[in-house]
PDB file of N, CA and C in Angstrom:
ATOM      1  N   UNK A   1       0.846  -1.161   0.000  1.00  0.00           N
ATOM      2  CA  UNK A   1       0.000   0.000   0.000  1.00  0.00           C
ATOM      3  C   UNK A   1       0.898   1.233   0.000  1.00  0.00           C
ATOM      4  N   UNK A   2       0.480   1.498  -1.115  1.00  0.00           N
ATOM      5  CA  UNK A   2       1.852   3.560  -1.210  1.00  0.00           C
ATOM      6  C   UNK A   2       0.523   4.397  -0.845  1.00  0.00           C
ATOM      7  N   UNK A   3       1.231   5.706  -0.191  1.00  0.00           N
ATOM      8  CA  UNK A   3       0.158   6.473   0.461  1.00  0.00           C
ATOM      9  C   UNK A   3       0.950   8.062  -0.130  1.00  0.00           C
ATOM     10  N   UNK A   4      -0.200   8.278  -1.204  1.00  0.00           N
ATOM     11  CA  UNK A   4       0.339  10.255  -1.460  1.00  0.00           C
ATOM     12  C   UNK A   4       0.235  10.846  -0.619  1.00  0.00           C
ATOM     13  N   UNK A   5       1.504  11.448  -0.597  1.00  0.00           N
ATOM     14  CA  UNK A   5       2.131  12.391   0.434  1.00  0.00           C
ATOM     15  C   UNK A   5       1.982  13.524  -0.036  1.00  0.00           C
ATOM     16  N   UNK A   6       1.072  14.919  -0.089  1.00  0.00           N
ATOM     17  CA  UNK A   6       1.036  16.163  -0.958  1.00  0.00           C
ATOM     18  C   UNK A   6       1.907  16.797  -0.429  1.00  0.00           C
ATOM     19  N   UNK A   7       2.661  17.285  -0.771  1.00  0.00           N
ATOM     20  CA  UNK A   7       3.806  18.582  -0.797  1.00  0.00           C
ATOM     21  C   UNK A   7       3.123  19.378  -0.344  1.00  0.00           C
ATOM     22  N   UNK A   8       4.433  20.005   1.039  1.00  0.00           N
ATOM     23  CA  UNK A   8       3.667  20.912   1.989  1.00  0.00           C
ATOM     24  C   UNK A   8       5.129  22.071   1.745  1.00  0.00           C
ATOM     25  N   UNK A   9       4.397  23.350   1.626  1.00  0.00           N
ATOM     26  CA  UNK A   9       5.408  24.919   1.051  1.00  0.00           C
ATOM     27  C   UNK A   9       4.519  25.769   1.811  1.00  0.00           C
ATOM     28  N   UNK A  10       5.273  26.842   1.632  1.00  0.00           N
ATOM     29  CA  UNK A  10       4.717  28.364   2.137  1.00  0.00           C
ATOM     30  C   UNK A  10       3.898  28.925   1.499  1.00  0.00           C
ATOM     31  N   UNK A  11       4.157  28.525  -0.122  1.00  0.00           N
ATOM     32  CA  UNK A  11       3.367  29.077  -0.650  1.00  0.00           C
ATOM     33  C   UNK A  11       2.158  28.582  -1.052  1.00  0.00           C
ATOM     34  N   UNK A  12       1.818  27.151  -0.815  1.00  0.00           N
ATOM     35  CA  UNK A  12       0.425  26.669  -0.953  1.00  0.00           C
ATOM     36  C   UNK A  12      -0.232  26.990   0.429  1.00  0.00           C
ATOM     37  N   UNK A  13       0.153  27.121   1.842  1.00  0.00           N
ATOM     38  CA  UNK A  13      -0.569  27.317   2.752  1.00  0.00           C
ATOM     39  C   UNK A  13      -0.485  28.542   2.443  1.00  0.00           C
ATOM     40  N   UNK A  14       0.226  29.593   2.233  1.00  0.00           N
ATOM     41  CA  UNK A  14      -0.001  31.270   2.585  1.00  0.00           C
ATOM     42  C   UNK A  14       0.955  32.166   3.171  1.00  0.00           C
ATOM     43  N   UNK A  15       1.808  32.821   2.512  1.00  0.00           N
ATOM     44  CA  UNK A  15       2.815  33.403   3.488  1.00  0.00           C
ATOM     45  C   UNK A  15       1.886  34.083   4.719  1.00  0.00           C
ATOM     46  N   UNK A  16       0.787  34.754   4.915  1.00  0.00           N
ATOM     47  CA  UNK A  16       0.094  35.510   5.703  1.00  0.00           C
ATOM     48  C   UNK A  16      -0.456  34.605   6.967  1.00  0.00           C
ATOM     49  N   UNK A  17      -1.111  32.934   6.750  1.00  0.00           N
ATOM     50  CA  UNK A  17      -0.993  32.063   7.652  1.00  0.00           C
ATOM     51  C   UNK A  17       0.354  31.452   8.008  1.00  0.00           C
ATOM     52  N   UNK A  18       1.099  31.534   7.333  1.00  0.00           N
ATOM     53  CA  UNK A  18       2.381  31.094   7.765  1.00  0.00           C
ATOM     54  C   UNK A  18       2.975  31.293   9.194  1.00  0.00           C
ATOM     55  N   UNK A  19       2.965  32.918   8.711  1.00  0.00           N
ATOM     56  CA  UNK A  19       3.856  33.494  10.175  1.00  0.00           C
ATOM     57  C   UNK A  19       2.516  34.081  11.303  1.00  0.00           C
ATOM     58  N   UNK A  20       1.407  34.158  10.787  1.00  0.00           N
ATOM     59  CA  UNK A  20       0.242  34.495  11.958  1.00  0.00           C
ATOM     60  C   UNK A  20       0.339  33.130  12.459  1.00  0.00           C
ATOM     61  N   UNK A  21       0.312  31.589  12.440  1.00  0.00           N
ATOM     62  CA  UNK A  21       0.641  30.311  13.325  1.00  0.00           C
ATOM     63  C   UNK A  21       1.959  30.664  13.280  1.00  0.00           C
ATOM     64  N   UNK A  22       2.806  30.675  13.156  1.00  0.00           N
ATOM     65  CA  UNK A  22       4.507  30.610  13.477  1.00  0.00           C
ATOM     66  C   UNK A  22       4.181  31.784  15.256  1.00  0.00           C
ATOM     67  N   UNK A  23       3.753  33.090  14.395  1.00  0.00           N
ATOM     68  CA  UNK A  23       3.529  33.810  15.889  1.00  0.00           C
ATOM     69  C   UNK A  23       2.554  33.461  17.137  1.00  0.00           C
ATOM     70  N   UNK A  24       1.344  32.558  16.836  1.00  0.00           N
ATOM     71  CA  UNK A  24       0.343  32.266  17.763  1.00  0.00           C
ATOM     72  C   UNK A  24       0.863  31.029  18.609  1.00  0.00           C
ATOM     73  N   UNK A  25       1.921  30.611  18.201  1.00  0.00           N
ATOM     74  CA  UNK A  25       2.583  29.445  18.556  1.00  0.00           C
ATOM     75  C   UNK A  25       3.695  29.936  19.434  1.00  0.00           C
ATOM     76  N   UNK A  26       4.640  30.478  18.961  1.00  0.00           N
ATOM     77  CA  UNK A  26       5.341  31.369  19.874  1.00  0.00           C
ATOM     78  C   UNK A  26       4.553  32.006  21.265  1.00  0.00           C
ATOM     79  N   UNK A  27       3.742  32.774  20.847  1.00  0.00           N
ATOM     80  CA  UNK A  27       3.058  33.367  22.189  1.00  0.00           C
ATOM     81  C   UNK A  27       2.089  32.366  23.162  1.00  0.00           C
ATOM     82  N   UNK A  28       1.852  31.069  22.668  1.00  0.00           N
ATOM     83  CA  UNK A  28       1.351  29.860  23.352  1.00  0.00           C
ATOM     84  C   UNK A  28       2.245  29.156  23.917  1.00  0.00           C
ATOM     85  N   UNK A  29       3.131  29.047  23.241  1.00  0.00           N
ATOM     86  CA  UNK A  29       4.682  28.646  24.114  1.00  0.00           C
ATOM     87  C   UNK A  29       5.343  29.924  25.422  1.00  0.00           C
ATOM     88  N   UNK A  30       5.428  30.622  25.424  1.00  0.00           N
ATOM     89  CA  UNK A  30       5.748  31.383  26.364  1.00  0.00           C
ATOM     90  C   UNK A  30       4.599  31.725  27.208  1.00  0.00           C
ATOM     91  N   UNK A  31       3.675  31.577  26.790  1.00  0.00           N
ATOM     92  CA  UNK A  31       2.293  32.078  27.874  1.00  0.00           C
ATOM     93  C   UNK A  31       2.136  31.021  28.968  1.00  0.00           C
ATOM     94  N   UNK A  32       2.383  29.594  28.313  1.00  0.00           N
ATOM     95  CA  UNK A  32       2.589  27.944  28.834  1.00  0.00           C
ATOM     96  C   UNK A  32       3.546  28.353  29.834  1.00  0.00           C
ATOM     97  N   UNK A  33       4.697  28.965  29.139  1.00  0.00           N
ATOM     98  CA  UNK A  33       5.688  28.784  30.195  1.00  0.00           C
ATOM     99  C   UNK A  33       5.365  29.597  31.358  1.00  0.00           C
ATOM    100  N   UNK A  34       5.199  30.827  31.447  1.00  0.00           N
ATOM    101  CA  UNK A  34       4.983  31.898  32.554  1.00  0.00           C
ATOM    102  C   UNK A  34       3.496  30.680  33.344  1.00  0.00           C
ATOM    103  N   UNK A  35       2.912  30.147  32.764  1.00  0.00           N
ATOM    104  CA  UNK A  35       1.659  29.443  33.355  1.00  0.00           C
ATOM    105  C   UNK A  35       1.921  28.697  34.702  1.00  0.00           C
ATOM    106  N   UNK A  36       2.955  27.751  33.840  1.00  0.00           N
ATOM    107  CA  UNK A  36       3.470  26.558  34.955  1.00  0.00           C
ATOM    108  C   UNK A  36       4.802  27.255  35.642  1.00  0.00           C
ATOM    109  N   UNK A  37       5.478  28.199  35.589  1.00  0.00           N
ATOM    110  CA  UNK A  37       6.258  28.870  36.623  1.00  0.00           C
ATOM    111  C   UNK A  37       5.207  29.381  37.365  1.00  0.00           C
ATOM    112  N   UNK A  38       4.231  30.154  37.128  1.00  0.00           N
ATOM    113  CA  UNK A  38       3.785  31.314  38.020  1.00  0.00           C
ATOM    114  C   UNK A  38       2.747  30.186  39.049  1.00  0.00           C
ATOM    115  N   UNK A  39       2.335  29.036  38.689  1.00  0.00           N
ATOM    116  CA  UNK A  39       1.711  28.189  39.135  1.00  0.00           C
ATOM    117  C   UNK A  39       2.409  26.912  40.322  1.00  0.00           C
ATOM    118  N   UNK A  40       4.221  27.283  39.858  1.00  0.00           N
ATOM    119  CA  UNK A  40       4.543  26.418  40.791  1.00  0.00           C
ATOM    120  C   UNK A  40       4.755  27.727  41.946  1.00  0.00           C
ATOM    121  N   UNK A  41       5.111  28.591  41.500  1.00  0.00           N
ATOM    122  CA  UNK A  41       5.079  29.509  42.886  1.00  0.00           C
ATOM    123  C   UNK A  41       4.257  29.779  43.438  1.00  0.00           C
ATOM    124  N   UNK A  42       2.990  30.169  43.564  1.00  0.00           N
ATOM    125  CA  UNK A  42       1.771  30.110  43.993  1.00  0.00           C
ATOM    126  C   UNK A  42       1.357  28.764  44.897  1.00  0.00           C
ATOM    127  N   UNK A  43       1.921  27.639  44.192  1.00  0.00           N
ATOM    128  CA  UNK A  43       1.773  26.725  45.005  1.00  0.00           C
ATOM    129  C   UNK A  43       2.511  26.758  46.511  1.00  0.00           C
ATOM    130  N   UNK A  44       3.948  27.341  46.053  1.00  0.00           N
ATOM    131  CA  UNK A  44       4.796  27.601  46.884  1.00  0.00           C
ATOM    132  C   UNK A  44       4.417  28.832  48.506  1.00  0.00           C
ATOM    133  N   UNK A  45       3.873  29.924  47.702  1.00  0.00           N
ATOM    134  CA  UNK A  45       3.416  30.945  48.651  1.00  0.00           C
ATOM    135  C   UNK A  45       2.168  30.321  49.192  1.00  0.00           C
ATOM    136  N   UNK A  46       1.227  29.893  48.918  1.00  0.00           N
ATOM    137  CA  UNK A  46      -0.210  29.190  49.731  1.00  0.00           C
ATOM    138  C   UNK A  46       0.565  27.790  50.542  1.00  0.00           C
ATOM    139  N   UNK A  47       1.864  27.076  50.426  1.00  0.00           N
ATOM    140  CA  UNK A  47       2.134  26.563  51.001  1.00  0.00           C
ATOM    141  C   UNK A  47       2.349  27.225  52.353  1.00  0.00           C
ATOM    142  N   UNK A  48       3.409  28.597  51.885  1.00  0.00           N
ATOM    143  CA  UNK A  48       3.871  28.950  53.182  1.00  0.00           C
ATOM    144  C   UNK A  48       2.863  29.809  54.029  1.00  0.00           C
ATOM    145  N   UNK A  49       1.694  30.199  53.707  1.00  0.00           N
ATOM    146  CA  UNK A  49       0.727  30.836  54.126  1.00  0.00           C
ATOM    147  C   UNK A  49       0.115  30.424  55.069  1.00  0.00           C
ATOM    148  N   UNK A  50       0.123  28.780  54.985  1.00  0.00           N
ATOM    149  CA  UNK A  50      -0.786  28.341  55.700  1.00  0.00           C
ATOM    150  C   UNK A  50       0.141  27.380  56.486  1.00  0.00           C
ATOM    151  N   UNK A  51       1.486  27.668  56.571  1.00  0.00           N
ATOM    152  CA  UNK A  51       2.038  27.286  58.170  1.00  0.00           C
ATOM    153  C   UNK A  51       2.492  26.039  57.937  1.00  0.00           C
ATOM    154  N   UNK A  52       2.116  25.452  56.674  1.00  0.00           N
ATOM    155  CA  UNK A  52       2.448  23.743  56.672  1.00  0.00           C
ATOM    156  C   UNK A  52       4.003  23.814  55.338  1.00  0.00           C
ATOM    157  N   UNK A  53       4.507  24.220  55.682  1.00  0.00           N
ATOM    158  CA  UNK A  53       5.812  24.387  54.732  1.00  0.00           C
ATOM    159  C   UNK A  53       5.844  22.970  53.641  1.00  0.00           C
ATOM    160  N   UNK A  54       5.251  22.988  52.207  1.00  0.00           N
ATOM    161  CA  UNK A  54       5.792  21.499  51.514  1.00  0.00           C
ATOM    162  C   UNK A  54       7.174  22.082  51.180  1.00  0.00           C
ATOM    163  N   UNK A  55       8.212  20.778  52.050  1.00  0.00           N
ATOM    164  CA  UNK A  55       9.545  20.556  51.817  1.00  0.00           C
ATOM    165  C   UNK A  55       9.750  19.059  51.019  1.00  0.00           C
ATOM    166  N   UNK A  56      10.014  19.338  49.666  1.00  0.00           N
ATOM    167  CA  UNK A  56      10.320  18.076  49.364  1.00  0.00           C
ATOM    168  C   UNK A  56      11.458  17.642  49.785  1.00  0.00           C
ATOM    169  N   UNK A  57      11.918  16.240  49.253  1.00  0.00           N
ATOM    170  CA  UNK A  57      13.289  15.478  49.501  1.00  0.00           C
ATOM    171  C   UNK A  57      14.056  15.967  47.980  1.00  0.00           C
ATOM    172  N   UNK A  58      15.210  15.762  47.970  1.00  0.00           N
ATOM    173  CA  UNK A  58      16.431  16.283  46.754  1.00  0.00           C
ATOM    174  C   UNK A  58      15.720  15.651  45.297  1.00  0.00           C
ATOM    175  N   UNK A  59      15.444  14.253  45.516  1.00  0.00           N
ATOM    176  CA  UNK A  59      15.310  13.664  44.393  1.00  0.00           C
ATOM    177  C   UNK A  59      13.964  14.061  43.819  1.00  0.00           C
ATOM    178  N   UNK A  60      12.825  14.122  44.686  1.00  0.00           N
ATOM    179  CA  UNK A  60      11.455  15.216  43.759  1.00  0.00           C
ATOM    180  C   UNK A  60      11.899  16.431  43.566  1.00  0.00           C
ATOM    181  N   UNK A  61      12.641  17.162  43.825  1.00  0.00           N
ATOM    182  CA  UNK A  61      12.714  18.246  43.611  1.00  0.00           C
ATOM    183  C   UNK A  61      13.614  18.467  42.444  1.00  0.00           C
ATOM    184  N   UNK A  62      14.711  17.869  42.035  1.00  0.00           N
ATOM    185  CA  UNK A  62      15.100  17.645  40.839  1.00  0.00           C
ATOM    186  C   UNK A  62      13.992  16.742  39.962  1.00  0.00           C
ATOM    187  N   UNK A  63      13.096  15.851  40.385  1.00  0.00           N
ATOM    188  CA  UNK A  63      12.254  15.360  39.391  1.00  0.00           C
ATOM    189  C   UNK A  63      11.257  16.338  38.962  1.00  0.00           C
ATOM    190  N   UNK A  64      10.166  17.049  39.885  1.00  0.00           N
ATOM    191  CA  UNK A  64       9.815  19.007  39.281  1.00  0.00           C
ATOM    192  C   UNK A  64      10.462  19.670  38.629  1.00  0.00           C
ATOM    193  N   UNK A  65      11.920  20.113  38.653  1.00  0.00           N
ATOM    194  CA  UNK A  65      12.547  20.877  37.891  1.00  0.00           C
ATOM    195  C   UNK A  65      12.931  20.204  36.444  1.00  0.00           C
ATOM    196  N   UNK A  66      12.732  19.385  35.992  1.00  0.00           N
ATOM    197  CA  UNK A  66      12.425  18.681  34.951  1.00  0.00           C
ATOM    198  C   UNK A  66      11.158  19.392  34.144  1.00  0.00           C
ATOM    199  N   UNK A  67      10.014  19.318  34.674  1.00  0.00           N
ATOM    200  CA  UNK A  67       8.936  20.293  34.061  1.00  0.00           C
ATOM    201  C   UNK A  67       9.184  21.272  34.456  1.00  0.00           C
ATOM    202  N   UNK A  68       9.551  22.060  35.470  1.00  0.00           N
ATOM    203  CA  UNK A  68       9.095  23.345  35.431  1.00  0.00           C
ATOM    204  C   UNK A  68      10.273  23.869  34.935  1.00  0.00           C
ATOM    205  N   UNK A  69      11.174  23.741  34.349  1.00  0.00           N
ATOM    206  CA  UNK A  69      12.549  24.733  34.009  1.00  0.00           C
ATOM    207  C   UNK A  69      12.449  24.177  32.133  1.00  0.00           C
TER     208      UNK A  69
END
């Protein structure tokens, strides 16, 4: 079974969609990022707010910084 593969260019999608997804993608990628930083700190300050300090051990805490960095 052969399967057509159509040729994918700039100029059959659109230079004008091109870079409007190239940019909506960019700003979804960095919005993501500020998301899950600003979300692990928050976690962090309502930790310390409420008197119960979460202290992880070395090895979760390098396993978090895996996603969040």
């Amino acid at each position: 079974m052969k399967f057509n593969k159509q040729v994918i260019s700039i100029s059959i999608i659109g230079k004008s969609r091109f870079w409007i997804r190239i940019i909506v993608w960019i700003i979804t990628a960095i919005s993501l990022s500020f998301f899950i930083d600003y979300s692990r700190e928050s976690l962090r300050i309502f930790s310390f707010m409420s008197r119960d300090l979460l202290i992880l051990p070395k090895k979760q805490v390098v396993f978090f910084d895996y996603f969040f960095f």
